[in-house]
Protein backbone atom coordinates (compact mmCIF):
# COMPACT_ATOMS: atom_id res chain seq x y z
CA UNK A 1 63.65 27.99 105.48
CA UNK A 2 64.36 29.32 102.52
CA UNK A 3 67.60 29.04 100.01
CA UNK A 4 69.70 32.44 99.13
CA UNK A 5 72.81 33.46 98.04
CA UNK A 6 75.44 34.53 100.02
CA UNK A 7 78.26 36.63 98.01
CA UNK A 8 81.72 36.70 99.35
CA UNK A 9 83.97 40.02 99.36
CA UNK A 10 87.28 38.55 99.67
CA UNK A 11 87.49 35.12 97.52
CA UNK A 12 90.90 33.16 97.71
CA UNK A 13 92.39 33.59 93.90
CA UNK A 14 93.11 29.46 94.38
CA UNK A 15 89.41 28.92 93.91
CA UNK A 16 89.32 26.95 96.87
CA UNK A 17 86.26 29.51 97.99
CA UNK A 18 83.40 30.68 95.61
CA UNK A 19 81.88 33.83 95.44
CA UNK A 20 78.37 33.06 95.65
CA UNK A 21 77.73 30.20 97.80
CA UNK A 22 74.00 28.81 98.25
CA UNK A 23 72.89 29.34 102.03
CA UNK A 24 70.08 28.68 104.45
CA UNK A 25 67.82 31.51 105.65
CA UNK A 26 65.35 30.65 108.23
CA UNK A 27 63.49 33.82 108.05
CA UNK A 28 64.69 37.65 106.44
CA UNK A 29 63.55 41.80 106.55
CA UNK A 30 64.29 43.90 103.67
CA UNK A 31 67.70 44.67 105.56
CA UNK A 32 68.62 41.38 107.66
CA UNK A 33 68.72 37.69 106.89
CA UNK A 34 68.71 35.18 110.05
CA UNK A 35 70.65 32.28 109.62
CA UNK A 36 71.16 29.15 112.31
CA UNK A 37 69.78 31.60 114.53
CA UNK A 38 71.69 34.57 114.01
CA UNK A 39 70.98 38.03 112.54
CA UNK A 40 72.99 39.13 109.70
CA UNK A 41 72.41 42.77 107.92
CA UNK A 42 71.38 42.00 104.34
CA UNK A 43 74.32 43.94 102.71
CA UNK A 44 77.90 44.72 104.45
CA UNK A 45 81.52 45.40 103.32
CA UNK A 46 81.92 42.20 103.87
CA UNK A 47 78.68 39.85 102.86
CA UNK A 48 75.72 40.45 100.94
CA UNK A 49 72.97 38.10 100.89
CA UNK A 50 70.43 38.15 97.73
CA UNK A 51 67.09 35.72 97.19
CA UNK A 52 68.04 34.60 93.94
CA UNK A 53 70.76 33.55 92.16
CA UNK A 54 70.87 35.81 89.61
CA UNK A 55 70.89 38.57 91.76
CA UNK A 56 74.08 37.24 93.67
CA UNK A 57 75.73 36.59 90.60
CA UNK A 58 74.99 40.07 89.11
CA UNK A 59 75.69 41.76 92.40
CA UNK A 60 79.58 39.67 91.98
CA UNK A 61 80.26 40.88 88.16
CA UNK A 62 78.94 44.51 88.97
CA UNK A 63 81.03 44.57 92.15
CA UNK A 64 84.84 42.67 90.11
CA UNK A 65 83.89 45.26 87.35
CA UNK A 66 83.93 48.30 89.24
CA UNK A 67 87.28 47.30 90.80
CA UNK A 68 89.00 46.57 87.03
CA UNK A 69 87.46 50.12 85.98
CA UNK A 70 88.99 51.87 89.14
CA UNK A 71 92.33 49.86 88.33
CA UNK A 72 91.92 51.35 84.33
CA UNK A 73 91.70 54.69 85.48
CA UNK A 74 94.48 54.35 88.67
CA UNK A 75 96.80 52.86 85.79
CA UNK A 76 95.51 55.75 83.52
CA UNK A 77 96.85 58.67 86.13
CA UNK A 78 99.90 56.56 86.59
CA UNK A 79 100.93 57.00 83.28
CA UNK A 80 99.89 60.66 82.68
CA UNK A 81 101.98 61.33 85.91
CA UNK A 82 104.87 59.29 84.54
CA UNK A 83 104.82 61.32 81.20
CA UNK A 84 104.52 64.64 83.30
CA UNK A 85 107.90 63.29 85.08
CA UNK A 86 109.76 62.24 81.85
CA UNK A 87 108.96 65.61 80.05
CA UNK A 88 110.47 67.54 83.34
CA UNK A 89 113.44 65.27 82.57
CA UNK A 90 114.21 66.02 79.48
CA UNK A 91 113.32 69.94 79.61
């Protein structure tokens, strides 16, 4: 058995969950981890298992980041749309 990382998409914003939680792996392929017996694939939309740590954690800030950048430019196109409208209103 060896100790990974398990990395949780969705995360209550209470805290009551963590993102990366420590987690058993009895034995693991480059694309599955098994765990109490069960085969889980390595990386999903859902859960992503890493070896270390650091990975885990780095895999968690990469994946929050790209979500605020995609909100920046969402709330960009917003607002050039919204100044498109107002300058039809007053023309």
């Amino acid at each position: 058995m060896a100790t990974w990382y398990k990395v949780n998409k969705y995360v209550s914003k209470s805290g009551s969950e963590k993102w990366v939680m420590p987690i058993e792996v009895e034995k693991y392929s480059e694309s599955s981890v098994w765990i109490k017996g069960n085969r889980h694939n390595r990386i999903t939309e859902y859960d992503n298992y890493f070896p270390t740590r650091d990975e885990a954690f780095n895999f968690a800030v990469s994946r929050v980041q790209g979500k605020i950048d995609y909100l920046k430019n969402s709330l960009k196109d917003a607002e050039i749309v919204l100044a498109q409208i107002q300058a039809e209103i007053n023309s």
